[in-house]
N, C-alpha and C. Protein backbone atom coordinates (compact mmCIF):
# COMPACT_ATOMS: atom_id res chain seq x y z
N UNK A 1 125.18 39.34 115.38
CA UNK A 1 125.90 38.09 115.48
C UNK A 1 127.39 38.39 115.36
N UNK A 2 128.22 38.13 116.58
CA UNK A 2 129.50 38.13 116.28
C UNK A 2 130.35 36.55 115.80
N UNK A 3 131.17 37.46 115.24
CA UNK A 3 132.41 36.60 114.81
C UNK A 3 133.14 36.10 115.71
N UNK A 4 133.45 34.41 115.90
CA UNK A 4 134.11 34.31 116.91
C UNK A 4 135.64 34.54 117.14
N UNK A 5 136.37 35.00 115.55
CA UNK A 5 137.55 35.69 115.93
C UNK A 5 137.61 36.98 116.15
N UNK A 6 136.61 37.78 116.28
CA UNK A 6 136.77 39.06 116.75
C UNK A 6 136.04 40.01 115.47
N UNK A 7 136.31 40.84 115.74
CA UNK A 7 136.32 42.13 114.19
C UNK A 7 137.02 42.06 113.64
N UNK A 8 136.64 41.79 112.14
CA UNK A 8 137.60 41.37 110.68
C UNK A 8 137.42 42.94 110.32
N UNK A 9 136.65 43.62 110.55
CA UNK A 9 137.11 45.13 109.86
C UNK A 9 137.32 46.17 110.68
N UNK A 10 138.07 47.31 109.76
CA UNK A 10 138.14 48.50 110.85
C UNK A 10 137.80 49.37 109.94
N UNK A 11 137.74 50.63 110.52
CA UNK A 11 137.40 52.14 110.07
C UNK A 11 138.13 52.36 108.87
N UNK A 12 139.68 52.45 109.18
CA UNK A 12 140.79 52.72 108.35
C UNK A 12 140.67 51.82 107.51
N UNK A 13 140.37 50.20 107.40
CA UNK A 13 140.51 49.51 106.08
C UNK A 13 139.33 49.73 105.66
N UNK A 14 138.06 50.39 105.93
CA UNK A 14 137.26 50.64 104.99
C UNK A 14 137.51 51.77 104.12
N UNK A 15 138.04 52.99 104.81
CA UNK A 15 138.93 54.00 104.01
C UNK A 15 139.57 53.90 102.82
N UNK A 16 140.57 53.06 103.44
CA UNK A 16 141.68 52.46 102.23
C UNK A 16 140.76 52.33 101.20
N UNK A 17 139.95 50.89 101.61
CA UNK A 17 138.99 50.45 100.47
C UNK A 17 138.15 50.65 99.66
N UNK A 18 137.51 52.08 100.28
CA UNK A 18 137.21 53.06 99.31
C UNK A 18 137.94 53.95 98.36
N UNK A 19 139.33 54.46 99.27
CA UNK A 19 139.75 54.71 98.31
C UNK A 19 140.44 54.77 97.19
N UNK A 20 140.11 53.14 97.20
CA UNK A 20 140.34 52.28 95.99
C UNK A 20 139.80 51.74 94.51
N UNK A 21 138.07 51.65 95.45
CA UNK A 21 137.16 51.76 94.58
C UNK A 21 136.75 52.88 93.88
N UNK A 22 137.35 53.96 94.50
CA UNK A 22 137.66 55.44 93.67
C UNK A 22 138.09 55.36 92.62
N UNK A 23 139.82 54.83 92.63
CA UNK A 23 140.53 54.84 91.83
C UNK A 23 140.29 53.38 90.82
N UNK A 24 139.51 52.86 91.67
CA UNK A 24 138.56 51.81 90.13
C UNK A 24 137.49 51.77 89.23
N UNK A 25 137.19 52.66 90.07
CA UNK A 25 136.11 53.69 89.23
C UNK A 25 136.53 54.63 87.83
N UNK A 26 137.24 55.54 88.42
CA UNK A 26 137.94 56.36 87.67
C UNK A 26 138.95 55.55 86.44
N UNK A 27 139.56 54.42 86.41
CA UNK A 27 140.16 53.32 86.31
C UNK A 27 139.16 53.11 84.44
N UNK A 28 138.15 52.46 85.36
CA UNK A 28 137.24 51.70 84.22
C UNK A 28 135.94 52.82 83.64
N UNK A 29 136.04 53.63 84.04
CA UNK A 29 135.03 54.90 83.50
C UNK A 29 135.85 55.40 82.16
N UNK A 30 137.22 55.56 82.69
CA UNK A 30 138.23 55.85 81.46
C UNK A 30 138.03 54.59 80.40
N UNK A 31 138.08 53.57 80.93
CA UNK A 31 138.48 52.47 79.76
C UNK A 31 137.21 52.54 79.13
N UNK A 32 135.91 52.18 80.18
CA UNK A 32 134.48 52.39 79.47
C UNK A 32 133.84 53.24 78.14
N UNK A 33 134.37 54.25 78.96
CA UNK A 33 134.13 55.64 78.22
C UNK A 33 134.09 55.73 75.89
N UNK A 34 135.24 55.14 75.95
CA UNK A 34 135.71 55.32 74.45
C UNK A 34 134.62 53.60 73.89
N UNK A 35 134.06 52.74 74.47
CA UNK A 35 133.51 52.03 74.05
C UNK A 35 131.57 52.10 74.06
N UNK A 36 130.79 53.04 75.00
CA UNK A 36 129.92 53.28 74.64
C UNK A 36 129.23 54.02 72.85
N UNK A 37 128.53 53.08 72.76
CA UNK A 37 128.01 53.26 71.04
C UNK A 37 127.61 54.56 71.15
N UNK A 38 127.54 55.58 71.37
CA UNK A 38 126.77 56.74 70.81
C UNK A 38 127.49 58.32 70.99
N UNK A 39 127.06 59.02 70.29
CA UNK A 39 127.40 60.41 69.81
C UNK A 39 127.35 61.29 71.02
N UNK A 40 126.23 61.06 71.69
CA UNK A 40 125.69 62.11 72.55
C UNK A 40 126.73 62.11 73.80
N UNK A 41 126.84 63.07 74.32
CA UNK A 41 127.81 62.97 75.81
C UNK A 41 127.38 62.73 76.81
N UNK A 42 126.28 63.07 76.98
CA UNK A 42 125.30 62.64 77.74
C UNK A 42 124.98 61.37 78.00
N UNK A 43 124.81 60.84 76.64
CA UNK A 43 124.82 59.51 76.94
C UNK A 43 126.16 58.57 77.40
N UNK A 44 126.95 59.03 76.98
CA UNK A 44 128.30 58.47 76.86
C UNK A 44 128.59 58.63 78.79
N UNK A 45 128.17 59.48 79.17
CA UNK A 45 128.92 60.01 80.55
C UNK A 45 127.54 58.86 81.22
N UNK A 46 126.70 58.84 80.69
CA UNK A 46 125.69 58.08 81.57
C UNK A 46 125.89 57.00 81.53
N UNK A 47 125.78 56.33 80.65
CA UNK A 47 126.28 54.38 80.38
C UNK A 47 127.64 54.30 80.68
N UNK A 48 128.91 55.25 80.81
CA UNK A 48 129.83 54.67 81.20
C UNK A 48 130.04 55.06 82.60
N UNK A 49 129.41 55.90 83.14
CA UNK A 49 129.49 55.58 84.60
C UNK A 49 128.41 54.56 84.76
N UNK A 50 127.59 54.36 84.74
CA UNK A 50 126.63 53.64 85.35
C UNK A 50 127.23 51.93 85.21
N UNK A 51 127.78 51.72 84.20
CA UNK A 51 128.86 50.50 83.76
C UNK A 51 130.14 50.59 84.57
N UNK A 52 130.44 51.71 85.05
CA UNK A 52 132.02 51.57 85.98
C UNK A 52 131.28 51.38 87.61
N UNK A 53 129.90 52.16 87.79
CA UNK A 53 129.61 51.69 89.06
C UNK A 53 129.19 50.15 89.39
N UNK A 54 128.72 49.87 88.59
CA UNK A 54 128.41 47.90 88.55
C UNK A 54 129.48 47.72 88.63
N UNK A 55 130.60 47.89 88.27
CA UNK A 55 131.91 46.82 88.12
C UNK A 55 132.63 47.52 89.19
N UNK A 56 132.92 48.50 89.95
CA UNK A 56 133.22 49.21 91.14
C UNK A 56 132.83 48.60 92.22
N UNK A 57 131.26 48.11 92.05
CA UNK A 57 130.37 47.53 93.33
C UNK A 57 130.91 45.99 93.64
N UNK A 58 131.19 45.09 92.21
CA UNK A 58 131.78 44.27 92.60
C UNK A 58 133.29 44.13 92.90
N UNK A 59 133.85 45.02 92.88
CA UNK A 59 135.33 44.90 93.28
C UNK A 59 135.63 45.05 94.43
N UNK A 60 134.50 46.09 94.81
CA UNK A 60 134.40 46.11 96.45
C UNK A 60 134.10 45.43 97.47
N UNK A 61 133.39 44.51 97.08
CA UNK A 61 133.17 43.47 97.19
C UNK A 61 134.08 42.10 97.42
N UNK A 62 134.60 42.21 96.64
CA UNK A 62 136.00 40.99 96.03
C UNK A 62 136.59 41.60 97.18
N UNK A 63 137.05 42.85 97.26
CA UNK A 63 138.03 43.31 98.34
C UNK A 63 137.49 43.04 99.55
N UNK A 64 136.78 43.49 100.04
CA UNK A 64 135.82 43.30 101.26
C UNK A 64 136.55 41.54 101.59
N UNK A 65 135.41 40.66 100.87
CA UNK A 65 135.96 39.30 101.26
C UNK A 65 137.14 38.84 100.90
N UNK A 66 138.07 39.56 100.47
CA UNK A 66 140.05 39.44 100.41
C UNK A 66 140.55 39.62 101.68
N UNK A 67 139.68 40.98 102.42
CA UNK A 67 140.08 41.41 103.34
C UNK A 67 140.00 40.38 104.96
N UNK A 68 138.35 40.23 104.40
CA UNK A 68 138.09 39.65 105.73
C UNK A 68 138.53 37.81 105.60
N UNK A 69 138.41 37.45 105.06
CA UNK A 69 139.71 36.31 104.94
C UNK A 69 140.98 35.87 105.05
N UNK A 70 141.29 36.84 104.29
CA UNK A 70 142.73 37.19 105.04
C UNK A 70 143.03 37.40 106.44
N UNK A 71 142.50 38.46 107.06
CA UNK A 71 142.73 38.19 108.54
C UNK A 71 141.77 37.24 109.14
N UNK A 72 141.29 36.76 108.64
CA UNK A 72 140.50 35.29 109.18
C UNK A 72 141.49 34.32 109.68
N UNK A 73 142.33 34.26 108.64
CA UNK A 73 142.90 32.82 108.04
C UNK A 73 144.58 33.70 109.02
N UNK A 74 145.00 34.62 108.92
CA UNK A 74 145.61 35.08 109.99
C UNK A 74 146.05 35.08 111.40
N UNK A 75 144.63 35.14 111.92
CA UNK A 75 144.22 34.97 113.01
C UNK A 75 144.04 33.68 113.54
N UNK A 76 143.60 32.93 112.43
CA UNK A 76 143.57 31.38 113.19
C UNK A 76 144.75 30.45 113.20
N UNK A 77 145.97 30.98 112.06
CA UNK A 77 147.56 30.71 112.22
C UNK A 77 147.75 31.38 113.56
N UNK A 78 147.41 32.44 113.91
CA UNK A 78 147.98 32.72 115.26
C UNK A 78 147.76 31.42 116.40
N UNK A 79 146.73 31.11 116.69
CA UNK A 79 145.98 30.20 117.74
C UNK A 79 146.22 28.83 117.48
């Protein structure tokens, strides 16, 4: 099913947008990190990534539909 303004995404803004969610990852793994309850590192490296990837997944998300709205709403100021 297409969009009737065209393609809201490209190659390169998915790029970008990953490599963003990189650096939001890395971001909240740090902040995560010092708040998991336990001793073990293991555990610590496991619950706080697994807690920065949930919150990574939705940011990407958020971005995604920032993105494609934005040139939505762009595109139809053009016309």
């Amino acid at each position: 099913m297409s969009s009737p303004l065209g393609k809201l995404t490209s190659p390169t803004s998915l790029v970008v947008d990953a490599v963003l969610v990189l650096g939001f990852f890395a971001l909240m793994y740090w902040l995560v990190e010092s708040h998991v309850p336990s001793n073990d590192p293991k555990m610590v490296m496991l619950w706080a990534g697994l807690t920065s990837a949930c919150m990574s997944s939705v940011f990407w998300l958020a971005v995604q539909m920032f993105r494609v709205v934005l040139k939505a709403q762009l595109m139809a100021k053009k016309k």
